[in-house]
C-alpha atoms as a PDB file:
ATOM      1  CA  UNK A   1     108.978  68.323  47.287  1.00  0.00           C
ATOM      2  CA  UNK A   2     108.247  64.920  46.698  1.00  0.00           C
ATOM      3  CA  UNK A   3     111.642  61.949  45.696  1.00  0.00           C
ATOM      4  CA  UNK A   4     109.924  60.645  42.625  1.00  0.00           C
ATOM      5  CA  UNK A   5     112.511  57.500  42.073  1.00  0.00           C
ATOM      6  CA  UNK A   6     113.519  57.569  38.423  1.00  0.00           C
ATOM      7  CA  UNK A   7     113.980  54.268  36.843  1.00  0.00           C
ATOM      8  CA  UNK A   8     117.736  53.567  35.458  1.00  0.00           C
ATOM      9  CA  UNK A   9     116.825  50.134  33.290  1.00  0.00           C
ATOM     10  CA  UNK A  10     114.513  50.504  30.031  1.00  0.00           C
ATOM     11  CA  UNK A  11     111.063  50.394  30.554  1.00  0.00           C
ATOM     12  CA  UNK A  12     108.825  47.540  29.759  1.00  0.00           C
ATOM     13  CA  UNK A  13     105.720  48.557  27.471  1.00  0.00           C
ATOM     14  CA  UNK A  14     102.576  47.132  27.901  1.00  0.00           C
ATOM     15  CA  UNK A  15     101.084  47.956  24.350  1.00  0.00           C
ATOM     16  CA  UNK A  16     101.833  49.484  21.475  1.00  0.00           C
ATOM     17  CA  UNK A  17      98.361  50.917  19.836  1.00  0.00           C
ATOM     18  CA  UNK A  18      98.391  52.027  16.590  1.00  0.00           C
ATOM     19  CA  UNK A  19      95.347  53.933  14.442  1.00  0.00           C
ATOM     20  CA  UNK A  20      94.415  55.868  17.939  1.00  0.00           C
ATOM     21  CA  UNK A  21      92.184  58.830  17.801  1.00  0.00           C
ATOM     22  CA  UNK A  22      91.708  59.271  21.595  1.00  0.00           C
ATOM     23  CA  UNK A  23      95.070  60.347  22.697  1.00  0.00           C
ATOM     24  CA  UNK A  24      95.773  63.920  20.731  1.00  0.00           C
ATOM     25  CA  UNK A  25      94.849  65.310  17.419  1.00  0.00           C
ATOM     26  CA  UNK A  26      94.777  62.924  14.271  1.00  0.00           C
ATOM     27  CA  UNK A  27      96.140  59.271  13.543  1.00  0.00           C
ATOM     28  CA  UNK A  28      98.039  58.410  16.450  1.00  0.00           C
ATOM     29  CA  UNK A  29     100.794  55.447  17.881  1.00  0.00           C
ATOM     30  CA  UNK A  30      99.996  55.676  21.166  1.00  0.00           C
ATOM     31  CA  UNK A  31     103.191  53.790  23.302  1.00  0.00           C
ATOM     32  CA  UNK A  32     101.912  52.286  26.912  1.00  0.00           C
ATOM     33  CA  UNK A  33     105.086  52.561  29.857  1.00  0.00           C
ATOM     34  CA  UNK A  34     104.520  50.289  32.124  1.00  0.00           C
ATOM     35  CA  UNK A  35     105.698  52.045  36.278  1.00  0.00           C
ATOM     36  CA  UNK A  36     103.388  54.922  37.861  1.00  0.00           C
ATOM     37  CA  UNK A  37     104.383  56.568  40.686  1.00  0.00           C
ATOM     38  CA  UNK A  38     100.682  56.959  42.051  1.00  0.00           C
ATOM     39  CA  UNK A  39      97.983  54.782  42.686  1.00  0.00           C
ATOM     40  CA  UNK A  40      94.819  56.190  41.759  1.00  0.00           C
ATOM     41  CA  UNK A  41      91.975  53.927  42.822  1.00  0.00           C
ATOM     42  CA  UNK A  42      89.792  54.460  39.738  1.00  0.00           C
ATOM     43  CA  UNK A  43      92.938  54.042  37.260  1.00  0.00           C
ATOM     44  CA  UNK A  44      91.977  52.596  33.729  1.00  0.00           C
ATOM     45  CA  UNK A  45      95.124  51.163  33.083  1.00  0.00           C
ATOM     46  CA  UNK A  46      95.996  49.016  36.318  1.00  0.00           C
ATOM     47  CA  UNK A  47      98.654  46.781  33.984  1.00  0.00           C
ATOM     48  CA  UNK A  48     100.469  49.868  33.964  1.00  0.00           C
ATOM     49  CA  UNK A  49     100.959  50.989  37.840  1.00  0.00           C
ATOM     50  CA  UNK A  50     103.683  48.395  38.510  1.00  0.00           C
ATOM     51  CA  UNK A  51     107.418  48.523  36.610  1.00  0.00           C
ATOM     52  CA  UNK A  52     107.470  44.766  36.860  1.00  0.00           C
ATOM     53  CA  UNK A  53     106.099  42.062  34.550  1.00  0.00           C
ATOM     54  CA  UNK A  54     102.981  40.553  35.296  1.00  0.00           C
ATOM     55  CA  UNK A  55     100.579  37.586  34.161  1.00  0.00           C
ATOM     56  CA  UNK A  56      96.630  38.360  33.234  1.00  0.00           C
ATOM     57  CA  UNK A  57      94.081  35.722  33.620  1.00  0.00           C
ATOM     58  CA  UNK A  58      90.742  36.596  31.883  1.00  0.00           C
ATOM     59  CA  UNK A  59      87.816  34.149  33.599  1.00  0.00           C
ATOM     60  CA  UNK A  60      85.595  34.723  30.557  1.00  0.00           C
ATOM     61  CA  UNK A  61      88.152  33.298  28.008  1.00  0.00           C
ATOM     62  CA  UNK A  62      89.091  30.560  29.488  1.00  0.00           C
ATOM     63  CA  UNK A  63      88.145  27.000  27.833  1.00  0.00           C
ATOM     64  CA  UNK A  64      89.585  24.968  31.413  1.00  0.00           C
ATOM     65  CA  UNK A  65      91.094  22.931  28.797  1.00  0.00           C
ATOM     66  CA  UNK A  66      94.026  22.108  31.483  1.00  0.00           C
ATOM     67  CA  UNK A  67      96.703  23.119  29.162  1.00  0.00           C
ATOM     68  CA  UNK A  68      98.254  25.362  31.906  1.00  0.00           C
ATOM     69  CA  UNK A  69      97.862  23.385  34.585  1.00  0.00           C
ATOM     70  CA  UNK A  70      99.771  20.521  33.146  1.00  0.00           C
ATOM     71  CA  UNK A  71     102.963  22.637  32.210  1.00  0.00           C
ATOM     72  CA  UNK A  72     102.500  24.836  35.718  1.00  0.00           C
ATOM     73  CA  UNK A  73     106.017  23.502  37.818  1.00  0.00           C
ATOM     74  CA  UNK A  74     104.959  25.623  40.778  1.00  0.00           C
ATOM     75  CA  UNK A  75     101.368  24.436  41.234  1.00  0.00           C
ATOM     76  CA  UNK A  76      99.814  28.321  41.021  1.00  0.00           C
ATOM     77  CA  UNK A  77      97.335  27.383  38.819  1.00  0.00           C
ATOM     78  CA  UNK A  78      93.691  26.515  40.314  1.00  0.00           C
ATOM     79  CA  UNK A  79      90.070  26.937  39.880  1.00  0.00           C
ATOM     80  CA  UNK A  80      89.882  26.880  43.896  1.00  0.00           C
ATOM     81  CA  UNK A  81      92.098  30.100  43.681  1.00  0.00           C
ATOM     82  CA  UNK A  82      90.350  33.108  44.193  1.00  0.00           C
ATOM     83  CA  UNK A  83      91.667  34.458  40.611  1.00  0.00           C
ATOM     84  CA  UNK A  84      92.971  31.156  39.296  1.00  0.00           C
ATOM     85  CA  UNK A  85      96.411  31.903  39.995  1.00  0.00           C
ATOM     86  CA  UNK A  86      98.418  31.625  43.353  1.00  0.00           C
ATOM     87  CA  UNK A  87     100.575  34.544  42.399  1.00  0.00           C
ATOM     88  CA  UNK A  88     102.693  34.150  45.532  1.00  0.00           C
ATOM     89  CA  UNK A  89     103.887  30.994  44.303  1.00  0.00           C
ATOM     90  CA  UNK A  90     104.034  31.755  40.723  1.00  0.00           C
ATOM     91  CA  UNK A  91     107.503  32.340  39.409  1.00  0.00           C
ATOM     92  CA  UNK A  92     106.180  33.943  36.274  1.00  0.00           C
ATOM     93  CA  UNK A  93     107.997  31.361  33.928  1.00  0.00           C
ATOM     94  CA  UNK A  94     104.896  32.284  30.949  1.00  0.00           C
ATOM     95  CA  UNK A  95     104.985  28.932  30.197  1.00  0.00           C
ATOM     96  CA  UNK A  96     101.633  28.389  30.499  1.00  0.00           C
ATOM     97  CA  UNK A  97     100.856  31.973  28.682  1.00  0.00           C
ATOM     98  CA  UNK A  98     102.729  29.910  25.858  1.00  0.00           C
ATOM     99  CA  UNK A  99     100.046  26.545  25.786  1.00  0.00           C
ATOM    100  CA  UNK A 100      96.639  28.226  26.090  1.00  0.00           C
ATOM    101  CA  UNK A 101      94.899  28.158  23.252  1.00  0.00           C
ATOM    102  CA  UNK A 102      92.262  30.839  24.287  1.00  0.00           C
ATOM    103  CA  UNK A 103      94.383  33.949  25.004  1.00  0.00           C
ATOM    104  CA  UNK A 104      93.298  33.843  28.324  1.00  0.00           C
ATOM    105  CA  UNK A 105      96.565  33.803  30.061  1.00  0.00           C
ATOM    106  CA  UNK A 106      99.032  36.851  28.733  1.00  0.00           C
ATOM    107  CA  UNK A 107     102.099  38.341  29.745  1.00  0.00           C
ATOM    108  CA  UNK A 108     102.109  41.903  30.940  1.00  0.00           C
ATOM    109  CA  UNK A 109     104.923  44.127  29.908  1.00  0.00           C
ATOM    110  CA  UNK A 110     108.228  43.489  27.310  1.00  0.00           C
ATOM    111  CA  UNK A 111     111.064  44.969  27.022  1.00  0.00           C
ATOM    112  CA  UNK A 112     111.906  46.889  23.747  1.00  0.00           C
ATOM    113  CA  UNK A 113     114.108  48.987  22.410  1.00  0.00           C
ATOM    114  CA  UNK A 114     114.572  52.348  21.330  1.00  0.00           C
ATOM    115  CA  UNK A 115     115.571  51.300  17.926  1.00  0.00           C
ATOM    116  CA  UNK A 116     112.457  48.746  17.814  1.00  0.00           C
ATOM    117  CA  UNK A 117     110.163  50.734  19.037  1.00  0.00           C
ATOM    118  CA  UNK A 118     110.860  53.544  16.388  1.00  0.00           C
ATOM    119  CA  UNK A 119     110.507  51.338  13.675  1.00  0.00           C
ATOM    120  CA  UNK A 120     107.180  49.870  14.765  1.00  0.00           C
ATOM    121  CA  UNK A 121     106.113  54.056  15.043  1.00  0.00           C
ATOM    122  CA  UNK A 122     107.526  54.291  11.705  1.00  0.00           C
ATOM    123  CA  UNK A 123     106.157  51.945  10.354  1.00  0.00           C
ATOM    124  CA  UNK A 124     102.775  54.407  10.855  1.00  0.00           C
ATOM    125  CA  UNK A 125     104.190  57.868   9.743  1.00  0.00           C
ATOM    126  CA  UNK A 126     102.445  58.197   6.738  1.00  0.00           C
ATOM    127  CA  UNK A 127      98.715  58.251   8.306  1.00  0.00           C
ATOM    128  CA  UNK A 128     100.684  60.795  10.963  1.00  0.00           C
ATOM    129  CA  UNK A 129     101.495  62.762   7.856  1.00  0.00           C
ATOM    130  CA  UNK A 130      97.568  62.426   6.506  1.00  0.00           C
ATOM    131  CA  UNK A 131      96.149  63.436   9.398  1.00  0.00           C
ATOM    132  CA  UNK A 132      98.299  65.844  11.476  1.00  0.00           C
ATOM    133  CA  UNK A 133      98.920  62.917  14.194  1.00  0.00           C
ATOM    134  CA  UNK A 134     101.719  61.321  15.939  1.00  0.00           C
ATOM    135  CA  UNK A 135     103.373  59.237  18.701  1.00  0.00           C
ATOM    136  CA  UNK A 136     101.825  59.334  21.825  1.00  0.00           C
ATOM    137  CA  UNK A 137     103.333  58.355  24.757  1.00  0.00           C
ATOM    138  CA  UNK A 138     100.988  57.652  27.721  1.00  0.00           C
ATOM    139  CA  UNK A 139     100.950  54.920  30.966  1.00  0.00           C
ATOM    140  CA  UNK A 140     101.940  54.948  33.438  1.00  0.00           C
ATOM    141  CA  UNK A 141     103.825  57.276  33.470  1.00  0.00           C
ATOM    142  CA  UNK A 142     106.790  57.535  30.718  1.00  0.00           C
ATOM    143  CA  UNK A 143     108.784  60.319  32.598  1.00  0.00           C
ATOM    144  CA  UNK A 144     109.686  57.647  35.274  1.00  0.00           C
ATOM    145  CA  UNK A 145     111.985  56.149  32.299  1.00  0.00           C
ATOM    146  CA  UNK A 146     113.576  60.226  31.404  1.00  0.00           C
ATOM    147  CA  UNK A 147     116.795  58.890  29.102  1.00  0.00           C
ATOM    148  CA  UNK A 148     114.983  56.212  27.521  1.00  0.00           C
ATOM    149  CA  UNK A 149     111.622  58.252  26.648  1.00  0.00           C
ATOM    150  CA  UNK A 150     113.785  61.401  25.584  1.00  0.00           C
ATOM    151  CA  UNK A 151     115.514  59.162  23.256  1.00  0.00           C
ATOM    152  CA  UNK A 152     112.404  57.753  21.922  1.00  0.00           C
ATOM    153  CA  UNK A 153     111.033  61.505  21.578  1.00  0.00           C
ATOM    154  CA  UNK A 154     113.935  62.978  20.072  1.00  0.00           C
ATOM    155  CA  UNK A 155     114.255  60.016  17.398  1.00  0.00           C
ATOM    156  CA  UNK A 156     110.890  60.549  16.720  1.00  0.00           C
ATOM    157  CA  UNK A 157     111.475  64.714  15.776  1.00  0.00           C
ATOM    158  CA  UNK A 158     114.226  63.338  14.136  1.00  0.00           C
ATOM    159  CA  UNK A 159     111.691  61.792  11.808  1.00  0.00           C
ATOM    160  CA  UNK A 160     109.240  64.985  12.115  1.00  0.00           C
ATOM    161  CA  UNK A 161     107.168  63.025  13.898  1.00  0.00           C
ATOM    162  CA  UNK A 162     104.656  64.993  16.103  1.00  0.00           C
ATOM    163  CA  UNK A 163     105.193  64.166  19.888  1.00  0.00           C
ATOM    164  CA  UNK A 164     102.384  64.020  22.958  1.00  0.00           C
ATOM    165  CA  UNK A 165     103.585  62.895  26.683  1.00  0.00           C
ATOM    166  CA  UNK A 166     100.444  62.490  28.970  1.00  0.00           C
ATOM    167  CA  UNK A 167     101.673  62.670  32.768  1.00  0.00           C
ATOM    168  CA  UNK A 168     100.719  62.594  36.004  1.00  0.00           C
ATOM    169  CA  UNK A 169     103.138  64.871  36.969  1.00  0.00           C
ATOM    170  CA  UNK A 170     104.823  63.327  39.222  1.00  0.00           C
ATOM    171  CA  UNK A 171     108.703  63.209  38.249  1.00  0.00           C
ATOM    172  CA  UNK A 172     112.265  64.252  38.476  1.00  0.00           C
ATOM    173  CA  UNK A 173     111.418  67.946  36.831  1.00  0.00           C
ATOM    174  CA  UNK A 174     115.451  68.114  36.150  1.00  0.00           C
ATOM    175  CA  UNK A 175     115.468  65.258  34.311  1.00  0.00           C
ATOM    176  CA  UNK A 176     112.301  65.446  32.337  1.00  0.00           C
ATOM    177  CA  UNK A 177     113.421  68.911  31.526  1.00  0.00           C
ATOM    178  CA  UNK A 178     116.926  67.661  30.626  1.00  0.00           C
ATOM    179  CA  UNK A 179     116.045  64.587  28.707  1.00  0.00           C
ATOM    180  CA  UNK A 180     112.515  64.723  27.289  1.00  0.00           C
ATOM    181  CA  UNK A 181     111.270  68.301  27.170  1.00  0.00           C
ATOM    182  CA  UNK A 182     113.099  69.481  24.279  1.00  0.00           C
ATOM    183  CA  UNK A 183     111.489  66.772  22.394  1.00  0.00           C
ATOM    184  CA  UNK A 184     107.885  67.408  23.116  1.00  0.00           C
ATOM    185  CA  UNK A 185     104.965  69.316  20.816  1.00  0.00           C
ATOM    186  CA  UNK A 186     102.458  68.718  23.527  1.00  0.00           C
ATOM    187  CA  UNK A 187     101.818  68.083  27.287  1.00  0.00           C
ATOM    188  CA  UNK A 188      98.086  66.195  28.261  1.00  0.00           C
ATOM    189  CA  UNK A 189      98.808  66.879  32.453  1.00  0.00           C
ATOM    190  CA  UNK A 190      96.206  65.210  34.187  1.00  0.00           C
ATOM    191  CA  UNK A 191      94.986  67.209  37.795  1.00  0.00           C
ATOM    192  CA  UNK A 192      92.988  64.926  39.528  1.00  0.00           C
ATOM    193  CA  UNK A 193      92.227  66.020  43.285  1.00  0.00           C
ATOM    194  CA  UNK A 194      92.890  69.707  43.805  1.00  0.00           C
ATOM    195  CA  UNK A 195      93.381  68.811  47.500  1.00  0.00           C
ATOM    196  CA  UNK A 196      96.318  67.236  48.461  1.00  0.00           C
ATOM    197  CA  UNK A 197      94.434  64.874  51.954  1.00  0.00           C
ATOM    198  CA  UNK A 198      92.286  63.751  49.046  1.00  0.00           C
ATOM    199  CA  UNK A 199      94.305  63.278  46.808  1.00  0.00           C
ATOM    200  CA  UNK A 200      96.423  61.042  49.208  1.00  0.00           C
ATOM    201  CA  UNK A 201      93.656  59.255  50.122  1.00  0.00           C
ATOM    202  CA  UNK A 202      92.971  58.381  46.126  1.00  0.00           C
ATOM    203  CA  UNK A 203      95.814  58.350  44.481  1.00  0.00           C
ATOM    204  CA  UNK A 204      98.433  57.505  47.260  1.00  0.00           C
ATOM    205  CA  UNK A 205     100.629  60.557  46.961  1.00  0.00           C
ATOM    206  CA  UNK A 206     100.405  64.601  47.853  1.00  0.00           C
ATOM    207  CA  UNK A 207      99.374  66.452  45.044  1.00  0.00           C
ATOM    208  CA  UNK A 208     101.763  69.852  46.225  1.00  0.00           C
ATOM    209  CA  UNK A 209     104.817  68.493  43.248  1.00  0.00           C
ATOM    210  CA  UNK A 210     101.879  67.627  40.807  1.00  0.00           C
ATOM    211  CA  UNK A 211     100.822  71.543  41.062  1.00  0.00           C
ATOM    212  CA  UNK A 212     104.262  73.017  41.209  1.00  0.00           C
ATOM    213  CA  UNK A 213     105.250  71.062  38.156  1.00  0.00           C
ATOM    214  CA  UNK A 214     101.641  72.436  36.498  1.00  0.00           C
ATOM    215  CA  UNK A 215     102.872  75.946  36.952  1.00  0.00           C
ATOM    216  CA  UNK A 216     106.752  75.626  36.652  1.00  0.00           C
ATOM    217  CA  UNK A 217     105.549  74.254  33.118  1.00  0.00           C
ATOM    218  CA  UNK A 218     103.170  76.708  32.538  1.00  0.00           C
ATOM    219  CA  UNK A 219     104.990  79.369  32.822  1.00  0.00           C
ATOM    220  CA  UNK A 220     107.568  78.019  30.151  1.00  0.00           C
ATOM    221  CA  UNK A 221     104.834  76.825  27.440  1.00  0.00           C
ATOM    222  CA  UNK A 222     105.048  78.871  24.607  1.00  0.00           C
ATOM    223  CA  UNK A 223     104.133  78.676  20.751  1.00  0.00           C
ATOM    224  CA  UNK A 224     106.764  76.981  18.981  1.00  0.00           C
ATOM    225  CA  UNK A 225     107.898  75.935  22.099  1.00  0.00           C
ATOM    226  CA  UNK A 226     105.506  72.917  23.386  1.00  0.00           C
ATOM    227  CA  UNK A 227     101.498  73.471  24.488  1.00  0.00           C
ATOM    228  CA  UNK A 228     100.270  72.507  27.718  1.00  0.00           C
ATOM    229  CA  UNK A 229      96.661  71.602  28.155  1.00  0.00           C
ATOM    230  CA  UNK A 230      95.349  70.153  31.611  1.00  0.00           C
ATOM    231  CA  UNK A 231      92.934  67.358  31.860  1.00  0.00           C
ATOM    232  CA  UNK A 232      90.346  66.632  34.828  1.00  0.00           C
ATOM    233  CA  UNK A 233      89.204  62.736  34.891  1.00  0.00           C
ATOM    234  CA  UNK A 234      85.075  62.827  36.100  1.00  0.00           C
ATOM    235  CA  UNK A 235      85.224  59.780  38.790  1.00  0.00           C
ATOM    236  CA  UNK A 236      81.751  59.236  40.188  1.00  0.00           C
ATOM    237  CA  UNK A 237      82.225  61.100  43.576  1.00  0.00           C
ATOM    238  CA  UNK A 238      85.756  61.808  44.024  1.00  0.00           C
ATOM    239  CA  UNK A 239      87.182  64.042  41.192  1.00  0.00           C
ATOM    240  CA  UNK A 240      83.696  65.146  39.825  1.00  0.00           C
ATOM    241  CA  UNK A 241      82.427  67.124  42.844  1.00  0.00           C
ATOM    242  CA  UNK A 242      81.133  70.402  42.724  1.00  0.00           C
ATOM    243  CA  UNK A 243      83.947  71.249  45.353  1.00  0.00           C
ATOM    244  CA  UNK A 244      86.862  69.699  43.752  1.00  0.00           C
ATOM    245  CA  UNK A 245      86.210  71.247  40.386  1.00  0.00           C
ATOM    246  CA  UNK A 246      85.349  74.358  41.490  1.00  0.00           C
ATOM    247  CA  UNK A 247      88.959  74.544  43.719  1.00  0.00           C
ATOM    248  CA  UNK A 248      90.749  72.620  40.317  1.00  0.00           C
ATOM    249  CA  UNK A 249      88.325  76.031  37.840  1.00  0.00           C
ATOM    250  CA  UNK A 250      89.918  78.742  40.344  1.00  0.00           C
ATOM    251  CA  UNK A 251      93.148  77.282  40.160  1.00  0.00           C
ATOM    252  CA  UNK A 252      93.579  77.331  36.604  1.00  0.00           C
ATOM    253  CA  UNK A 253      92.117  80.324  36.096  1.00  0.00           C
ATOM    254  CA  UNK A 254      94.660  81.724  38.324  1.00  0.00           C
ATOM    255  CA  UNK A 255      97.061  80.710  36.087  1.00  0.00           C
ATOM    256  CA  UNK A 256      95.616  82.501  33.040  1.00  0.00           C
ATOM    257  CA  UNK A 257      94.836  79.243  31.200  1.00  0.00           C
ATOM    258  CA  UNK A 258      92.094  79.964  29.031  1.00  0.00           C
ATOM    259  CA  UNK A 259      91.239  75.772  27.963  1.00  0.00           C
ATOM    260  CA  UNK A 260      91.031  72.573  30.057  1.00  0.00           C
ATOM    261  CA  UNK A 261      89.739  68.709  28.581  1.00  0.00           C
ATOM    262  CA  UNK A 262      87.537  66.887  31.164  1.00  0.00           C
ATOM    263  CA  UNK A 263      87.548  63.332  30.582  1.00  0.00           C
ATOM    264  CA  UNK A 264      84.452  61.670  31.149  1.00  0.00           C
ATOM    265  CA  UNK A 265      84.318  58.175  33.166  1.00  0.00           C
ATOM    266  CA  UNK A 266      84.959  54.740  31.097  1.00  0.00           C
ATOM    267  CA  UNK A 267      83.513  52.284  33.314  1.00  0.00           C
ATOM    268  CA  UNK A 268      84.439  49.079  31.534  1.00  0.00           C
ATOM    269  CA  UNK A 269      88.050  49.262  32.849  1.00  0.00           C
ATOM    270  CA  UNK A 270      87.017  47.551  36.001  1.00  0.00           C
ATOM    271  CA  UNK A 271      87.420  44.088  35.085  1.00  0.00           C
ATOM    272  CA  UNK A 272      91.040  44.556  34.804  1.00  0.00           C
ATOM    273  CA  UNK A 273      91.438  44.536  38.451  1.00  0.00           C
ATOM    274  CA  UNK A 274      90.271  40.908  38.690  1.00  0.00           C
ATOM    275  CA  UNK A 275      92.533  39.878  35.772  1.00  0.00           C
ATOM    276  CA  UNK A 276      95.700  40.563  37.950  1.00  0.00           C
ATOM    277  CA  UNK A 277      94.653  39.313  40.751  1.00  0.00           C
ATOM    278  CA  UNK A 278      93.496  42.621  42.828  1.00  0.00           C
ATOM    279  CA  UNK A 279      91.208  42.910  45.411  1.00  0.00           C
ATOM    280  CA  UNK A 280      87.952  44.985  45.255  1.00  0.00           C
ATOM    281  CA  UNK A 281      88.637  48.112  45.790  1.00  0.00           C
ATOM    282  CA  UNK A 282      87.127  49.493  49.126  1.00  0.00           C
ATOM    283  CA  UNK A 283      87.204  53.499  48.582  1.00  0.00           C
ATOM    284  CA  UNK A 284      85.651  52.628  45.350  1.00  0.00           C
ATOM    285  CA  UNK A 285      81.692  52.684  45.121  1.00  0.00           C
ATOM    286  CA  UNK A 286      79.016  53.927  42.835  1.00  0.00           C
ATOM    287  CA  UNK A 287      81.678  54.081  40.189  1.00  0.00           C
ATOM    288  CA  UNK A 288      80.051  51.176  38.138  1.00  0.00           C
ATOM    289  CA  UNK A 289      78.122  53.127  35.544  1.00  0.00           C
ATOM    290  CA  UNK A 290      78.720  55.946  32.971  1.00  0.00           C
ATOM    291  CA  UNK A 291      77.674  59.852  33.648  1.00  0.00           C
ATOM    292  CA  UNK A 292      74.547  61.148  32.084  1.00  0.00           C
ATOM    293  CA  UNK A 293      74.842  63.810  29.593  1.00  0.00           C
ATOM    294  CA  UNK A 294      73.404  66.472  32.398  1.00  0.00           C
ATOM    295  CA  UNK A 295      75.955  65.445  35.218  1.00  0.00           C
ATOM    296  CA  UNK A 296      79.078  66.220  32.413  1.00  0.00           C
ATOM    297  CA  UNK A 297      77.759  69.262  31.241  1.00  0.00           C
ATOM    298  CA  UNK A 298      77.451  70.762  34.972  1.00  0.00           C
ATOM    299  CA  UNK A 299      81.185  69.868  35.185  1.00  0.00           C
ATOM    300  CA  UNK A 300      81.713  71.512  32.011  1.00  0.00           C
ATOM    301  CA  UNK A 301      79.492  74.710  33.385  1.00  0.00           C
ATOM    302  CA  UNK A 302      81.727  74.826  36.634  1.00  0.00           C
ATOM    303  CA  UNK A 303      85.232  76.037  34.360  1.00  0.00           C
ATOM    304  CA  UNK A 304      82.606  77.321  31.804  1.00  0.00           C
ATOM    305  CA  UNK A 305      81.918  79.842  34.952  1.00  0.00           C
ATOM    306  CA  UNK A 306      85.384  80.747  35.222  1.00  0.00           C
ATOM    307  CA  UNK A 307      86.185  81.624  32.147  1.00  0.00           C
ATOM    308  CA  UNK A 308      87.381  78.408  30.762  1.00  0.00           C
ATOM    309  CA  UNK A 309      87.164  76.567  27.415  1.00  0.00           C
ATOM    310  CA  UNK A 310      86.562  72.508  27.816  1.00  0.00           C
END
């Protein structure tokens, strides 16, 4: 099995998203780790692969009013730079995050507490209460932080506030079940590449923990106990082939599991690549545009085919 390194400090957050509908069933605070332990090439949330803090500079936001390059002590600010900013010789000192007037400089990632973080999820309890929803906590990927996340989670049911972890599934399965299991109503457990060369090739990591996690958990999901429902992202040719769908359908059905969510392809996340300074992407292509209606129900037919509910 796979060393997944588990992180000992707190985790920094890279938003806190209240009034959510996407991420589980009603109202929903939806709580953004910052640390993944893959790295998918398609991934919506780049902000959130690495642990450490990071500056964003938007190009369409910008005013070139100057402001940053007058306070910048390390010269890494420049319209010659390929994305404005010389990161290798930025110190990340935020000052000029602090002087621009347009937004278009941000940090990326603070540090918060348990205790702060709770009250900011408190603070939205009673639309949880109204609509049946919750806290959500997504990524990255929250189980790299166990102690601090389980904390979060069982303050949270301490409240009788509903709780929903989306993973990759790649973790320390001792410590997640130690520290944050106990704590959790519901499991989103994204499968991405049902074969593991593939899924190296994408995502940076074997997929053989990912599965054995899947089942280890499956097995133990119970009502009254926590629900477990697998999710399939549709990336233009890489997760949404006929092949890798079909191999993901068989496997689940193995398994007994009787509902699946596929999650159709968001385009617009691309520009975040540019914002922190990342190169294009070179196993990425024809991924700039959204599925038709008739490519995402043929996914849905190939589980549909086996049996299963999406």
């Amino acid at each position: 099995m796979i060393s997944v390194r588990v992180m000992k400090l707190n985790p920094l957050i890279t938003e806190i998203k209240g009034n959510s509908l996407d991420d589980g069933h009603g109202i929903r605070t939806v709580v953004f780790f910052k640390g993944c332990p893959l790295d998918c090439v398609w991934c919506h949330n780049p902000e959130s692969k690495k642990t450490a803090v990071e500056i964003s500079y938007s190009a369409p936001d910008c005013l070139d009013c100057g402001n940053c390059r007058q306070v910048c002590d390390c010269g890494a600010l420049d319209i010659a730079n390929p994305f404005y900013i010389n990161r290798a010789k930025c110190n990340l000192c935020f000052q000029c995050v602090e002087v621009c007037p347009a937004k278009a400089l941000t940090r990326v990632g603070d540090a918060c507490a348990v205790e702060e973080l709770l009250a900011k999820i408190l603070s939205d309890k009673t639309f949880f209460d109204v609509s049946g929803g919750g806290v959500t906590l997504s990524g990255g990927e929250p189980a790299l932080f166990p102690e601090y996340a389980g904390s979060l989670l069982s303050a949270c049911k301490a409240n009788g506030i509903h709780t929903l972890v989306e993973t990759c599934g790649l973790f320390d399965f001792a410590k997640f079940e130690k520290w944050m299991l106990p704590y959790i109503d519901v499991i989103y457990f994204d499968l991405k590449i049902f074969d593991d060369a593939d899924h190296k090739k994408f995502c940076q990591a074997g997929n053989k923990t990912i599965l054995e996690h899947f089942q280890a958990l499956h097995a133990d999901a119970a009502p009254g106990k926590f629900e477990l429902l697998p999710r399939i992202p549709l990336v233009p040719d890489i997760t949404d082939t006929d092949e890798n769908l079909t191999a993901m359908a068989r496997f689940l059905s193995s398994l007994g599991i009787k509902q699946s969510k596929l999650l159709p392809y968001n385009p617009t996340w691309y520009p975040k690549n540019a914002r922190l300074g990342l190169p294009e992407q070179p196993l990425l292509q024809n991924v700039n545009h959204w599925q038709s209606p008739g490519k995402i129900e043929h996914c849905k037919n190939l589980f549909r085919n086996h049996h299963i509910i999406v």
